[in-house]
N, C-alpha and C. Protein backbone atom coordinates (compact mmCIF):
# COMPACT_ATOMS: atom_id res chain seq x y z
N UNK A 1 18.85 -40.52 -10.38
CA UNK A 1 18.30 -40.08 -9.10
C UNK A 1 16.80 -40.30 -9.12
N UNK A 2 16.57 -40.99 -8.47
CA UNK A 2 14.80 -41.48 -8.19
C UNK A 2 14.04 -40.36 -7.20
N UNK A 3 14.56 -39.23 -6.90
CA UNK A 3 13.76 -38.30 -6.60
C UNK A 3 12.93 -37.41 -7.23
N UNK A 4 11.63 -37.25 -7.49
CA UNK A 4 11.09 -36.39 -8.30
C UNK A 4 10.72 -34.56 -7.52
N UNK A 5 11.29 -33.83 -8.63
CA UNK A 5 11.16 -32.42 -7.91
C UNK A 5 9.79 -32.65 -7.37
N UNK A 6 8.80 -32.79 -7.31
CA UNK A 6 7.41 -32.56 -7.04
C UNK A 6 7.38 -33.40 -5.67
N UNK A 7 8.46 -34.07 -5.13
CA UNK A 7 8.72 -34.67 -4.21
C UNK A 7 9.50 -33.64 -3.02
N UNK A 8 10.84 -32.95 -3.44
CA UNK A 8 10.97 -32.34 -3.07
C UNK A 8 10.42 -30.75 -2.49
N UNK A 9 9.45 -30.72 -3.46
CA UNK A 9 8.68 -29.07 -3.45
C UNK A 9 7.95 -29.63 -2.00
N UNK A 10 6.98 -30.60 -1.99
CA UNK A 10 6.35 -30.80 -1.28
C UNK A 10 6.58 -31.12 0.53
N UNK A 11 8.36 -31.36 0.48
CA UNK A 11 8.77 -31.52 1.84
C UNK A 11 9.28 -30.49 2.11
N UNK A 12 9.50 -29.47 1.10
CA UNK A 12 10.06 -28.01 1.30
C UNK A 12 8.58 -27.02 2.28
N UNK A 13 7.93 -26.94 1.45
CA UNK A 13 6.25 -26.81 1.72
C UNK A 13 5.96 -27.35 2.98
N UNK A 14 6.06 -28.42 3.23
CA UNK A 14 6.07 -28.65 4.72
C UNK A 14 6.15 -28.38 5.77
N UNK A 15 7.87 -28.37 5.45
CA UNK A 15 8.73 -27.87 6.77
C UNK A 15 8.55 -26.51 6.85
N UNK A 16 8.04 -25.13 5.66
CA UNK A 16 7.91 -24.41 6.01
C UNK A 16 6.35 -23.80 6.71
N UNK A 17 5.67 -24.96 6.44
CA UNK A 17 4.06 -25.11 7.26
C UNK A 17 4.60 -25.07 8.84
N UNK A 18 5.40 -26.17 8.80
CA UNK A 18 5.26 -26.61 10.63
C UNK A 18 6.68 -25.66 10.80
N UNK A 19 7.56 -24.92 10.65
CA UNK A 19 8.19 -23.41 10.80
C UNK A 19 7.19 -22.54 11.25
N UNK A 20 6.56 -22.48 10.46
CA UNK A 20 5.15 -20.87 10.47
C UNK A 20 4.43 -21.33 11.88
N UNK A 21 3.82 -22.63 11.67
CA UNK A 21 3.29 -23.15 13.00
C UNK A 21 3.57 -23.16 14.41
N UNK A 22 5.24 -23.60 14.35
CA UNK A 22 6.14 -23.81 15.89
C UNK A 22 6.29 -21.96 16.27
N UNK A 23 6.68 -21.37 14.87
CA UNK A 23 7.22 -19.70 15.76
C UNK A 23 5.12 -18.60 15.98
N UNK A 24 4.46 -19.37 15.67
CA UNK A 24 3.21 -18.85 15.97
C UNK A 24 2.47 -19.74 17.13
N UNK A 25 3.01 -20.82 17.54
CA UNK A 25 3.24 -21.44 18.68
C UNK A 25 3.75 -21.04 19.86
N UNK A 26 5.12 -20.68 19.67
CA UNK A 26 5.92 -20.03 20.97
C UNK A 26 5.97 -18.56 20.61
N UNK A 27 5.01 -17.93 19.84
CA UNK A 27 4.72 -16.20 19.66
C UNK A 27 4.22 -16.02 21.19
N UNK A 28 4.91 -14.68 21.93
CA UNK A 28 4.26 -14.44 23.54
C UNK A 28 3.02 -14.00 23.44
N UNK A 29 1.98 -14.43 23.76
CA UNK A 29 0.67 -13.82 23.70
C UNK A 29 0.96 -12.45 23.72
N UNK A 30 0.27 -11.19 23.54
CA UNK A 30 -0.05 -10.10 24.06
C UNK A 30 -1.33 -9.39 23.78
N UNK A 31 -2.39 -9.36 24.42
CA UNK A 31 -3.33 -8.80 23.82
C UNK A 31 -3.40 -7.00 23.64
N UNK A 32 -2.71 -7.05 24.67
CA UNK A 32 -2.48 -5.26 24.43
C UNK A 32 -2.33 -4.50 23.37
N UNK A 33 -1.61 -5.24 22.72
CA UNK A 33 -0.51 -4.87 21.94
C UNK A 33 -1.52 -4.94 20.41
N UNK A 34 -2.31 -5.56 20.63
CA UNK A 34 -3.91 -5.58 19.16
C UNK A 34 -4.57 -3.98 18.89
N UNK A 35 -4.53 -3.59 20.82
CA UNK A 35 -5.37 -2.43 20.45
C UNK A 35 -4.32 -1.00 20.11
N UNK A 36 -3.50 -1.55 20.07
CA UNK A 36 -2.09 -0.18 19.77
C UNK A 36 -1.78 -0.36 18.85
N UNK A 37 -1.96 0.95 18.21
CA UNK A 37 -1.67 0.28 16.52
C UNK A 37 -0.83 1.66 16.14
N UNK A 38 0.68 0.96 15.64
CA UNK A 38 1.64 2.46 15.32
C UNK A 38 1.78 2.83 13.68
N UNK A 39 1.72 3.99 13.73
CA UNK A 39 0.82 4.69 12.52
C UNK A 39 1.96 3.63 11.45
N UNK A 40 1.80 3.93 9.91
CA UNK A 40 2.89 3.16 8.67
C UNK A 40 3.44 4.43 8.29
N UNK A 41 4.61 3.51 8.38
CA UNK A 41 5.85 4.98 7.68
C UNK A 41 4.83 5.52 6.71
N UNK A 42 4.02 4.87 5.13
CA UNK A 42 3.44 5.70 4.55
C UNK A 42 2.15 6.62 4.94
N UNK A 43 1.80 6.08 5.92
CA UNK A 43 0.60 7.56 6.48
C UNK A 43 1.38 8.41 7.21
N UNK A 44 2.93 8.14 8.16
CA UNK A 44 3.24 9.13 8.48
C UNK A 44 3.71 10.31 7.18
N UNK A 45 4.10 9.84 6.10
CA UNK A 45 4.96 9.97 5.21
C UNK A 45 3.34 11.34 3.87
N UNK A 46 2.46 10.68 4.33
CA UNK A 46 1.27 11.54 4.06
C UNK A 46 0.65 12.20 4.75
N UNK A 47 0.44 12.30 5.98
CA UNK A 47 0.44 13.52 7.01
C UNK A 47 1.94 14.16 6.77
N UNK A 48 3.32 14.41 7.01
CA UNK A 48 4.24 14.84 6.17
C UNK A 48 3.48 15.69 4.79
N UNK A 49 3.82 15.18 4.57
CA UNK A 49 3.80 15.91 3.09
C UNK A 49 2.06 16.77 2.93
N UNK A 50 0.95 16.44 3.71
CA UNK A 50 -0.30 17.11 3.65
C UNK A 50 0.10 18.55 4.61
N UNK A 51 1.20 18.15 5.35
CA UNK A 51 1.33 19.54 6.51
C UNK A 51 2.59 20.30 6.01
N UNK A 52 2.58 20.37 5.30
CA UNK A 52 4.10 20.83 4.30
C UNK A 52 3.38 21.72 3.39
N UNK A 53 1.95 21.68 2.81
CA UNK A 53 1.39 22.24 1.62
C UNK A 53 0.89 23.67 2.68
């Protein structure tokens, strides 16, 4: 087989470049949605447990 892995890595690498590219392409704009920011399970998870003591 005349394919070298370092051949393959590199078209793997690729296609997952222009993947990342096309779905951040057709992502729906929203700017709203930057300034709303919903808390992380772990800060809810530490307010929890700070209001528990």
């Amino acid at each position: 087989m005349g394919v070298k892995l370092s051949s393959v890595v590199m078209v793997l690498i690729m296609f997952f470049i222009a993947k990342i590219s096309f779905e951040t392409a057709m992502a729906e704009k929203n700017p709203d949605r930057l300034s709303e920011r919903s808390p992380a399970s772990i800060d809810q998870s530490y307010n929890d447990h700070m209001n528990n003591r």
